[in-house]
C-alpha atoms as a PDB file:
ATOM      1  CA  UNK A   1     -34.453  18.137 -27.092  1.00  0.00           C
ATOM      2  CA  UNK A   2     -32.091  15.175 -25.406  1.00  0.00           C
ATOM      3  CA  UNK A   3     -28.601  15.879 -24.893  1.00  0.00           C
ATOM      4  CA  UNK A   4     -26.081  15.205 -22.446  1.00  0.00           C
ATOM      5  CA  UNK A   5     -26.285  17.273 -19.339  1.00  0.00           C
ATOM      6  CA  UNK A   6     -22.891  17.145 -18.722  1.00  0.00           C
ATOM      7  CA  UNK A   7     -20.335  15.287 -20.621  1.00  0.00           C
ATOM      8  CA  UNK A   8     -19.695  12.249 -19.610  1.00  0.00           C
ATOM      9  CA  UNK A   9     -16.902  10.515 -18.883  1.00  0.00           C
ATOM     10  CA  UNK A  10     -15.040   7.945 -21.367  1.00  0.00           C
ATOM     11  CA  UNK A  11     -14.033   5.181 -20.378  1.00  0.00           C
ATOM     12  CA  UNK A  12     -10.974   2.842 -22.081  1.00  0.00           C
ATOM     13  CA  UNK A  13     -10.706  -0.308 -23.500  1.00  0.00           C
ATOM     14  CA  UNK A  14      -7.130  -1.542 -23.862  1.00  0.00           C
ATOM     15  CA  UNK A  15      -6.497  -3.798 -26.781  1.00  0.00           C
ATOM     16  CA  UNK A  16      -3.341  -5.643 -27.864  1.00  0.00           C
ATOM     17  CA  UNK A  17      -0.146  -3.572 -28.414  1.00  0.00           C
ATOM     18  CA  UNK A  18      -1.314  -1.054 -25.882  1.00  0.00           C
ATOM     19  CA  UNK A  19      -3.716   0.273 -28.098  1.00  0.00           C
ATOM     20  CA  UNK A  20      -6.589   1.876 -26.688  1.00  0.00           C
ATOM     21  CA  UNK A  21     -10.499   2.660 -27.661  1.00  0.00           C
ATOM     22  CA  UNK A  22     -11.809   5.605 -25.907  1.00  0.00           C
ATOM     23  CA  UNK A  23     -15.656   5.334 -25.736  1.00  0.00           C
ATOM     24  CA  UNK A  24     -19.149   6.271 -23.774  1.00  0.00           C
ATOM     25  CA  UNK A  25     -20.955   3.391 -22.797  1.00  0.00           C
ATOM     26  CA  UNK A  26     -24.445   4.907 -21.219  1.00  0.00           C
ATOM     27  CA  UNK A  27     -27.440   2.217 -20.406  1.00  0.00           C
ATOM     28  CA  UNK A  28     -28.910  -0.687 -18.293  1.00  0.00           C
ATOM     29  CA  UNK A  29     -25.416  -2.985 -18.896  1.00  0.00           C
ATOM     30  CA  UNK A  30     -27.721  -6.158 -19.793  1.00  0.00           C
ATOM     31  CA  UNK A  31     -29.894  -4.181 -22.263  1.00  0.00           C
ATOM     32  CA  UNK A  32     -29.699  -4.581 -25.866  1.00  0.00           C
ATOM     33  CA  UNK A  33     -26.889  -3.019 -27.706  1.00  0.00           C
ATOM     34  CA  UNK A  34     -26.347  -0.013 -29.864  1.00  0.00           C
ATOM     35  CA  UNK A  35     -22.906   0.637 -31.329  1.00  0.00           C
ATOM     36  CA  UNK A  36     -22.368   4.276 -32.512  1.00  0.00           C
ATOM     37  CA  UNK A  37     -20.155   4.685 -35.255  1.00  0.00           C
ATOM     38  CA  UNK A  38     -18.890   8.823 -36.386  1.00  0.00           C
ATOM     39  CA  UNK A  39     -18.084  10.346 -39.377  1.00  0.00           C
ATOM     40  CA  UNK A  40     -15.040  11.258 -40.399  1.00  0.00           C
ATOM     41  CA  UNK A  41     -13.067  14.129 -38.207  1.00  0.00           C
ATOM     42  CA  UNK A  42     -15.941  13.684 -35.815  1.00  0.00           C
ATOM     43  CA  UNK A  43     -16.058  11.768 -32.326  1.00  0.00           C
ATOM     44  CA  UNK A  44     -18.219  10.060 -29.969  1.00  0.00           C
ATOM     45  CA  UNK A  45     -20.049  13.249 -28.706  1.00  0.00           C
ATOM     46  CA  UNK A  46     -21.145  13.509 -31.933  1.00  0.00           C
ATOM     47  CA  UNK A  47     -24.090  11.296 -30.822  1.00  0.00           C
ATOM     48  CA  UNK A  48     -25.098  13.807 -27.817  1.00  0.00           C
ATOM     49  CA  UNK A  49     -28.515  14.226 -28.855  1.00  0.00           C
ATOM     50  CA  UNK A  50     -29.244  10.410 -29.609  1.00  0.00           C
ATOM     51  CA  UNK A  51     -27.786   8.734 -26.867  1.00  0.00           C
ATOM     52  CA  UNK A  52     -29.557  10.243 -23.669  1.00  0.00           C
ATOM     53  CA  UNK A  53     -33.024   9.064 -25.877  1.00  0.00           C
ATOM     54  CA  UNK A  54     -32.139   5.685 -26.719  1.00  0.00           C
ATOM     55  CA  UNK A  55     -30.164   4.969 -23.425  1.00  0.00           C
ATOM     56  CA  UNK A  56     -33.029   4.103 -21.274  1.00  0.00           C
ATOM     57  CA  UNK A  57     -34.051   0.903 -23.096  1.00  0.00           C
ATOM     58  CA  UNK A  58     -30.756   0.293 -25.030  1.00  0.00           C
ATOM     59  CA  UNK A  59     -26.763  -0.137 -23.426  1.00  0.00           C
ATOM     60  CA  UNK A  60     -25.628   2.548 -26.216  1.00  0.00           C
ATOM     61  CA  UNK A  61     -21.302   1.894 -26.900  1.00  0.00           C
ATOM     62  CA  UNK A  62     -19.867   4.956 -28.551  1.00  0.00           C
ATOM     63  CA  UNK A  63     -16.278   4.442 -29.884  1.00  0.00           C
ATOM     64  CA  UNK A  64     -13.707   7.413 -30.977  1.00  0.00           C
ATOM     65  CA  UNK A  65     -12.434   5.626 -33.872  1.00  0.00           C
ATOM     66  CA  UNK A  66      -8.251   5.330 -33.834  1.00  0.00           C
ATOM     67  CA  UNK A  67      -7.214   8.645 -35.466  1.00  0.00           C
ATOM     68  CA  UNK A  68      -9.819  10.607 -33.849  1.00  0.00           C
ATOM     69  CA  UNK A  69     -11.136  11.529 -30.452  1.00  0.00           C
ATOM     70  CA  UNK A  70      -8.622   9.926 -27.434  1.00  0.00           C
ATOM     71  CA  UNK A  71      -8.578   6.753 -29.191  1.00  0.00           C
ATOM     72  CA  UNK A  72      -4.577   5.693 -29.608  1.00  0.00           C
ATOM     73  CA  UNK A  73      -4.435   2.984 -31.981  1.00  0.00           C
ATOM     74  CA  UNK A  74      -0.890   2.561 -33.424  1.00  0.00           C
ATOM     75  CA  UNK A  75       0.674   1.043 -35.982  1.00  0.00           C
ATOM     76  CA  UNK A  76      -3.053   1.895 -38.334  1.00  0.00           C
ATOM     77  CA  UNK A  77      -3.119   2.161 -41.833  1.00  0.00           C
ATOM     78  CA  UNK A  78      -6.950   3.575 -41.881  1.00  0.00           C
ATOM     79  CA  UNK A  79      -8.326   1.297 -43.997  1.00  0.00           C
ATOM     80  CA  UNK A  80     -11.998   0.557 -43.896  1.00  0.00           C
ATOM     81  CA  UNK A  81     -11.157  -3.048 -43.561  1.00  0.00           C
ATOM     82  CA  UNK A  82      -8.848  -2.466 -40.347  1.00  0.00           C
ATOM     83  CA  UNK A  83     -11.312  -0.398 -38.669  1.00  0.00           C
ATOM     84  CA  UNK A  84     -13.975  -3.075 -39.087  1.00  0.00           C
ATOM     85  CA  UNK A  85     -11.031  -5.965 -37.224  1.00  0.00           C
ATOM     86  CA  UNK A  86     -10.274  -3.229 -34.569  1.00  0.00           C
ATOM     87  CA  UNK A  87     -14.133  -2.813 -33.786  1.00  0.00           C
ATOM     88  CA  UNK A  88     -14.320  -6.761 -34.020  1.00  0.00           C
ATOM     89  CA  UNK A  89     -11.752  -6.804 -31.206  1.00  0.00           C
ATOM     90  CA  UNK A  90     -13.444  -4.304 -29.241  1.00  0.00           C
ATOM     91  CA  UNK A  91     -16.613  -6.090 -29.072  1.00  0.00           C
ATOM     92  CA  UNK A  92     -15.006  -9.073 -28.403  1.00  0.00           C
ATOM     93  CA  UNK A  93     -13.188  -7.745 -25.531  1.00  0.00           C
ATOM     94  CA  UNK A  94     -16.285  -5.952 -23.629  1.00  0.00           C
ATOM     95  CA  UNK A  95     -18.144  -9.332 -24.643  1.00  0.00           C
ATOM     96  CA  UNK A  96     -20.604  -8.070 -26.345  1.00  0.00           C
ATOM     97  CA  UNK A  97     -22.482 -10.923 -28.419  1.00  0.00           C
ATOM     98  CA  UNK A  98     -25.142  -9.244 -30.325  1.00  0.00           C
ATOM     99  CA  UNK A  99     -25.582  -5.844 -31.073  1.00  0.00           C
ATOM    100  CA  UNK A 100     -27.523  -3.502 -33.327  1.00  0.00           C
ATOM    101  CA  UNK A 101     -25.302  -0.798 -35.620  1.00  0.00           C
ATOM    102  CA  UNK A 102     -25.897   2.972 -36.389  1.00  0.00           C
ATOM    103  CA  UNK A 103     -22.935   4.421 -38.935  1.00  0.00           C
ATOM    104  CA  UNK A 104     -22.992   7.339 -39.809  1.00  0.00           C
ATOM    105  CA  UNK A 105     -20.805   8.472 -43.441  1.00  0.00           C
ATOM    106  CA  UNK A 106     -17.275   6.615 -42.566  1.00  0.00           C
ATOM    107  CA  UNK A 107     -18.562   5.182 -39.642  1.00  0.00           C
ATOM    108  CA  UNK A 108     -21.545   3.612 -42.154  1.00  0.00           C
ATOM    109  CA  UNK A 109     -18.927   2.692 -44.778  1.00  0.00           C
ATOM    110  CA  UNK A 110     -17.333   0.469 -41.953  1.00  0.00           C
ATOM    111  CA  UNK A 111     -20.601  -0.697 -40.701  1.00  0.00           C
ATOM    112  CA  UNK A 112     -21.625  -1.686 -44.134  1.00  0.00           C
ATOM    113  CA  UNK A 113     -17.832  -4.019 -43.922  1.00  0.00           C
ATOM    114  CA  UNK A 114     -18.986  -5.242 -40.312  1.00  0.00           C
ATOM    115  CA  UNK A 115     -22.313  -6.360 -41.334  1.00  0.00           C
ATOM    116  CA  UNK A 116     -20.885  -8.631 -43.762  1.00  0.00           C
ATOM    117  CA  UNK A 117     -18.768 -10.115 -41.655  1.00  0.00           C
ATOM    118  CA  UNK A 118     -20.500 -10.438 -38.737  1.00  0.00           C
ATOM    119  CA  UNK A 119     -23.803 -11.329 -40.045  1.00  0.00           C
ATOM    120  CA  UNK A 120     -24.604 -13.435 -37.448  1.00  0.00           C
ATOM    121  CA  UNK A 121     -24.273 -11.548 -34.669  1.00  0.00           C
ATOM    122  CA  UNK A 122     -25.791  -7.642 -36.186  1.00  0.00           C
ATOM    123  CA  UNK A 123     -29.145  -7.880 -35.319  1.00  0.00           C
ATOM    124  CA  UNK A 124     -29.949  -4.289 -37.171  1.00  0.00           C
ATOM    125  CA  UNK A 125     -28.489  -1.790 -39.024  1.00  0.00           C
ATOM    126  CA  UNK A 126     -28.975   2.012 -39.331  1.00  0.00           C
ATOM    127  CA  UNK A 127     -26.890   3.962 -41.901  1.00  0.00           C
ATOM    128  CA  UNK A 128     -27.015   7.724 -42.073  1.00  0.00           C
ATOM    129  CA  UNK A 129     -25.785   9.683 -44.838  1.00  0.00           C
ATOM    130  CA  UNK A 130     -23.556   6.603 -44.989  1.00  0.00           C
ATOM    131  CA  UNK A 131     -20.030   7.135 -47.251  1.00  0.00           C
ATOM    132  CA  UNK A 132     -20.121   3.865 -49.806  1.00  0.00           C
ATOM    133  CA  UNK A 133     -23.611   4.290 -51.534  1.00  0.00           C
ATOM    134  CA  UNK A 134     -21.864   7.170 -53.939  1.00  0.00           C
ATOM    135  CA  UNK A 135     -19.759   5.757 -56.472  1.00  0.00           C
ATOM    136  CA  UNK A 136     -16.490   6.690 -58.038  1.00  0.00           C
ATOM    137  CA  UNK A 137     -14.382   5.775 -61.512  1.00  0.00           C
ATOM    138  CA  UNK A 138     -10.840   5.164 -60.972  1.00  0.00           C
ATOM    139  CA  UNK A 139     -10.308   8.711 -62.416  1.00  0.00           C
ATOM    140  CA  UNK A 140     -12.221  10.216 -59.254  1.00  0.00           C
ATOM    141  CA  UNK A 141     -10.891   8.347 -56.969  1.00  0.00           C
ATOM    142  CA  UNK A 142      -7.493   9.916 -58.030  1.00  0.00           C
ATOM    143  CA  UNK A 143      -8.366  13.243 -58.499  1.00  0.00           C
ATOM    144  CA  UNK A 144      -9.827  12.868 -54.756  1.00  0.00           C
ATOM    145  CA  UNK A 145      -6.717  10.670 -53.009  1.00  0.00           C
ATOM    146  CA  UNK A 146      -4.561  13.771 -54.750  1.00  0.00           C
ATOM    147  CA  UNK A 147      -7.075  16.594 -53.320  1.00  0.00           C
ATOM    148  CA  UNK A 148      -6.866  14.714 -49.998  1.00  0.00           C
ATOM    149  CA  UNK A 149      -2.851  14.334 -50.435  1.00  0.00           C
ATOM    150  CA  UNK A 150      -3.438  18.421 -49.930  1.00  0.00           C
ATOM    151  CA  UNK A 151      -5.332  18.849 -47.020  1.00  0.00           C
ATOM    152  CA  UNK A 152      -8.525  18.715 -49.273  1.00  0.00           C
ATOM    153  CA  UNK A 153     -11.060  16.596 -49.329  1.00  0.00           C
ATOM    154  CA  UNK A 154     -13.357  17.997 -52.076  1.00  0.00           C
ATOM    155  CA  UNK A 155     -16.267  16.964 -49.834  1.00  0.00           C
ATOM    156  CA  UNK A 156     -16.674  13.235 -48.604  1.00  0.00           C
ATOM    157  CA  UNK A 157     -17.869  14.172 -45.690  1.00  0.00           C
ATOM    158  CA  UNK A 158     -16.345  15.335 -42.031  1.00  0.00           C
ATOM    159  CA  UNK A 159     -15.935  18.301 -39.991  1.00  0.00           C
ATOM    160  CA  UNK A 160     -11.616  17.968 -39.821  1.00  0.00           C
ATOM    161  CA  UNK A 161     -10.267  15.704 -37.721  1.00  0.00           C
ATOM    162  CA  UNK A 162      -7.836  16.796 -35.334  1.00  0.00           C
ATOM    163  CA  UNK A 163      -5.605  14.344 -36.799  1.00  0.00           C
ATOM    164  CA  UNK A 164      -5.060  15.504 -40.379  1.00  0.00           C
ATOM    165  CA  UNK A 165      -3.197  12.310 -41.198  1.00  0.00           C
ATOM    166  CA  UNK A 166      -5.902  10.183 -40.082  1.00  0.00           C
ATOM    167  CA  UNK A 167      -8.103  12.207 -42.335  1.00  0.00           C
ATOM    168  CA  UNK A 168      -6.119  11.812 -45.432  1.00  0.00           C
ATOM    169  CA  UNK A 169      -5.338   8.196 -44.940  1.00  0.00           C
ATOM    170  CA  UNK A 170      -8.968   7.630 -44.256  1.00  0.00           C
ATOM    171  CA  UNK A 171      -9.776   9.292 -47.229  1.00  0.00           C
ATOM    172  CA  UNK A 172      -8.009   6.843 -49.285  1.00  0.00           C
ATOM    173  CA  UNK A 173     -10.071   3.806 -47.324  1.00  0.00           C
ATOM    174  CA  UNK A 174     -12.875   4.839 -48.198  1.00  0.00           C
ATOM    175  CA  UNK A 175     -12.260   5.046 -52.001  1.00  0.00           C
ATOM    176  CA  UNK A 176      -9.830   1.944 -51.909  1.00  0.00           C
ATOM    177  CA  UNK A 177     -12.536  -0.023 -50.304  1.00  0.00           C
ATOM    178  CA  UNK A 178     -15.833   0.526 -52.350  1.00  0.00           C
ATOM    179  CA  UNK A 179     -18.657  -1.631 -50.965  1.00  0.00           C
ATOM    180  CA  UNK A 180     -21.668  -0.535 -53.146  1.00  0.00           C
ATOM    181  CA  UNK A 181     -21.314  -4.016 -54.838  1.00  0.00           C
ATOM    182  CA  UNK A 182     -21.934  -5.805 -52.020  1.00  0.00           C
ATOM    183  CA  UNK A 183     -24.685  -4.286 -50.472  1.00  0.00           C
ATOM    184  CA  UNK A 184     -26.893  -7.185 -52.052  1.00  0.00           C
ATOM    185  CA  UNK A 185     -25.254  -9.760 -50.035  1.00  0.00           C
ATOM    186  CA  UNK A 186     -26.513  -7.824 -46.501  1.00  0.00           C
ATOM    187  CA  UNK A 187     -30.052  -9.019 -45.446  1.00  0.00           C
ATOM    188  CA  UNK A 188     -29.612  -7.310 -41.764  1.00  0.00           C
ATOM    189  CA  UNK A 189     -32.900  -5.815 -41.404  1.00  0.00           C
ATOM    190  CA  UNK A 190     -31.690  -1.917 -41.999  1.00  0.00           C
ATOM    191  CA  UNK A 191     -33.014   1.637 -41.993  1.00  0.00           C
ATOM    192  CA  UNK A 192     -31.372   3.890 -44.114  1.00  0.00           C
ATOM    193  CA  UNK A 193     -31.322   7.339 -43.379  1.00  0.00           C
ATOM    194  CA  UNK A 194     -30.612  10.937 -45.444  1.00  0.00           C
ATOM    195  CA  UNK A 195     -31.049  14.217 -45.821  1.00  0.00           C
ATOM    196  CA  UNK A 196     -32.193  16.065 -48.902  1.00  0.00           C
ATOM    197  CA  UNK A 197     -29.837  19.297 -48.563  1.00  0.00           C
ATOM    198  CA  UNK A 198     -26.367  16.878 -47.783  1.00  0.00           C
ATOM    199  CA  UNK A 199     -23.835  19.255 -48.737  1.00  0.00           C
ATOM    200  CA  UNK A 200     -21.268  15.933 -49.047  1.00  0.00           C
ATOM    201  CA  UNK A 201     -23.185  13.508 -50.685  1.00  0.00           C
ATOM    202  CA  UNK A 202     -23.511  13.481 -53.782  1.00  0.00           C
ATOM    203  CA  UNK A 203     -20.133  15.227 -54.064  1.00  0.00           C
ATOM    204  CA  UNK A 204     -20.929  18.402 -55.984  1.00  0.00           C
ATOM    205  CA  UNK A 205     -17.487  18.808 -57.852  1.00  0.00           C
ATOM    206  CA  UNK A 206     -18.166  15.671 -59.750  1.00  0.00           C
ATOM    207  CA  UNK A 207     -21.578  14.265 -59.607  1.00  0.00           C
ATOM    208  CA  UNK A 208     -24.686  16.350 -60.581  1.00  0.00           C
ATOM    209  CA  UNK A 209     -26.845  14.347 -58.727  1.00  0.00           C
ATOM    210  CA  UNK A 210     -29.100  14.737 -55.970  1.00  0.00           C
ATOM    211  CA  UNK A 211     -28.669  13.272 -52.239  1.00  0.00           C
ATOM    212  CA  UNK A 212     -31.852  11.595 -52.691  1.00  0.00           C
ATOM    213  CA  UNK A 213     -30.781   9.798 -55.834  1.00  0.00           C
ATOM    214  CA  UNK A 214     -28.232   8.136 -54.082  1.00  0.00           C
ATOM    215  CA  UNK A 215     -29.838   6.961 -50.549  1.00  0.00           C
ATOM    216  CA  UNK A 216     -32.740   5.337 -53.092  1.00  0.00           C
ATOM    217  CA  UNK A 217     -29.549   4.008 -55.295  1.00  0.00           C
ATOM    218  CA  UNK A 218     -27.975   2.450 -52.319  1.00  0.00           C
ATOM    219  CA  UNK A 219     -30.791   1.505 -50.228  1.00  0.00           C
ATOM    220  CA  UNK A 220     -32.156  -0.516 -52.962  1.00  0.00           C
ATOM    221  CA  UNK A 221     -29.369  -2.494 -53.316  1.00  0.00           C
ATOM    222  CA  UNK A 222     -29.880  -3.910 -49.768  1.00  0.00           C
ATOM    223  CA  UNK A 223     -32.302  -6.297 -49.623  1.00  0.00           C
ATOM    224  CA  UNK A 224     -34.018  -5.906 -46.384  1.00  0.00           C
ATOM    225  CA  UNK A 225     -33.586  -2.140 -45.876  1.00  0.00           C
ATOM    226  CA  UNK A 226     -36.274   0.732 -46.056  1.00  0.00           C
ATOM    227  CA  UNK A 227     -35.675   4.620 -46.468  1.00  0.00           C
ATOM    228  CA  UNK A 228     -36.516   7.915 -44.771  1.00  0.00           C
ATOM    229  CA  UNK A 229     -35.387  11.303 -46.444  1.00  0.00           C
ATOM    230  CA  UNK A 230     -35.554  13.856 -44.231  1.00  0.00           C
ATOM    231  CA  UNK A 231     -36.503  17.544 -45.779  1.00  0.00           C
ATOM    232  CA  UNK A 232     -34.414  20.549 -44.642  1.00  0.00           C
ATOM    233  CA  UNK A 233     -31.904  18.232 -43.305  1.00  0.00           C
ATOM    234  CA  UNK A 234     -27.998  18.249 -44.220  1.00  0.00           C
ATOM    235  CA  UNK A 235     -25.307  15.374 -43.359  1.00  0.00           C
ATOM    236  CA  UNK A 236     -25.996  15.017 -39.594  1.00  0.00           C
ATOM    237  CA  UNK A 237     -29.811  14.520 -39.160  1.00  0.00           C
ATOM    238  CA  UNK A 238     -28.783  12.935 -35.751  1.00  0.00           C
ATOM    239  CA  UNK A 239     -28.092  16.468 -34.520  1.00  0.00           C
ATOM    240  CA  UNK A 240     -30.182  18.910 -37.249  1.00  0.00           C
ATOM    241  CA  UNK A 241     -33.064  17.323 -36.633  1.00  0.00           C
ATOM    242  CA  UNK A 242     -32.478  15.306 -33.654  1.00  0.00           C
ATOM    243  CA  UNK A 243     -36.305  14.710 -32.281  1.00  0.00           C
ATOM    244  CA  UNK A 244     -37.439  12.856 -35.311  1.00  0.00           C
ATOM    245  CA  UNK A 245     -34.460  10.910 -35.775  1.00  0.00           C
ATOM    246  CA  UNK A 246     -34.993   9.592 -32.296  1.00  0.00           C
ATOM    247  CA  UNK A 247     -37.931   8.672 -33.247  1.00  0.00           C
ATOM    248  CA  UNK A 248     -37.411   6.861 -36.434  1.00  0.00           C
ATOM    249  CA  UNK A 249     -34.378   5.098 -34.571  1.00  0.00           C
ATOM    250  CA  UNK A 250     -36.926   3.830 -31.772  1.00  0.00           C
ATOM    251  CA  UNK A 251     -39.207   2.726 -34.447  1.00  0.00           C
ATOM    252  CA  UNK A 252     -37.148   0.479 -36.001  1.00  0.00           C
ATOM    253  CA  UNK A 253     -35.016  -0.791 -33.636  1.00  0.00           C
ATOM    254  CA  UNK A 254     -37.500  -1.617 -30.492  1.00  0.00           C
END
């Protein structure tokens, strides 16, 4: 199985206000490009296991989003919206001009906001387990902002960040900024991607659903997208069955 023999080294991007990105940036510098995008309470190494595969043909850009990792973006309000315009920025300042996206939960919630504004310029998308295909009444959004409020998150996804204020606030992007509606208006050629035991999505406390139910329910929404449930697989295939989603991220994206 790939993986980093060593961990490597970040390196920094400075933005404006002396705001930094932390992020790994592994491959041939004038191949393609793959941006990485975690989870919530999760990192860049969280892509360990995909990167080392994907890096010989693809330039593969990890970012710690701000609020997690060594990225030290500040004033941030964690809305999906604001992580999409940092991202923006950070492309713009390594001049990158194309690039192909894998999001996983958060990270796919902001990727789904980033593919509809930079339509142009996404060449392909990958989602996995991606947070924004479940949807919430206004009642459940409250009951979750006021779990959140407490240090719970009555599963949405993520390990804990090390920034539990990042976490919360993040929380409350997510379900401020429902994109399920607009999935329709994405015709990036994308590959969605699930697992059939998610312990996050569907969230179990309020929606007696299955995690299959809703990658079909979202990925048919998106006009150009196709789907691959992986069996005895839970909300990180990228590392709990890491071989074969290598493989089914060359597929589609070479």
């Amino acid at each position: 199985m790939p993986g980093f023999k060593n961990t490597p080294a970040y390196r920094l991007a400075t933005l404006s206000g002396n705001s930094c990105i932390s992020y790994l940036d592994s491959g041939p510098t004038n191949a393609p490009v793959l941006l990485f995008l975690h989870g919530l309470g999760d990192n860049a190494l969280i892509w360990s296991q995909t990167i080392p595969a994907l890096s010989p043909t693809f330039r593969c850009i990890a970012p710690d989003l701000p609020g997690h990792g060594q990225s030290n973006v500040h004033p941030f309000n964690y809305r999906m919206h604001d992580y999409a315009t940092i991202l923006s920025d950070f492309l713009s300042l390594l001049k990158i001009r194309t690039f192909s996206l894998i999001g996983h939960s958060m990270g796919g919630q902001i990727g789904i906001i980033l593919a509809l504004r930079l339509a142009a310029v996404m060449e392909k998308m990958v989602l996995v387990a991606p947070a924004g295909f479940e949807q919430f009444t206004a009642h459940e959004r409250q009951l979750l902002e006021l779990s959140a409020s407490y240090g719970h998150t009555l599963n949405v996804g993520g390990a804990g960040s090390s920034d539990n204020n990042a976490q919360r606030k993040s929380v409350s992007g997510m379900l401020a900024e429902p994109v399920f509606d607009f999935l329709p208006q994405i015709h990036t050629d994308s590959l969605v991607i699930f697992g059939e035991q998610d312990p996050f999505i569907p969230n179990r406390y309020l929606h007696h659903t299955t995690p299959a139910a809703i990658a079909r329910s979202g990925t048919a929404q998106l006009p150009n997208a196709q789907l691959q449930l992986f069996n005895r697989c839970g909300h990180y295939p990228q590392t709990e069955q890491a071989e074969r989603f290598n493989r089914a991220l060359n597929n589609f994206l070479i």
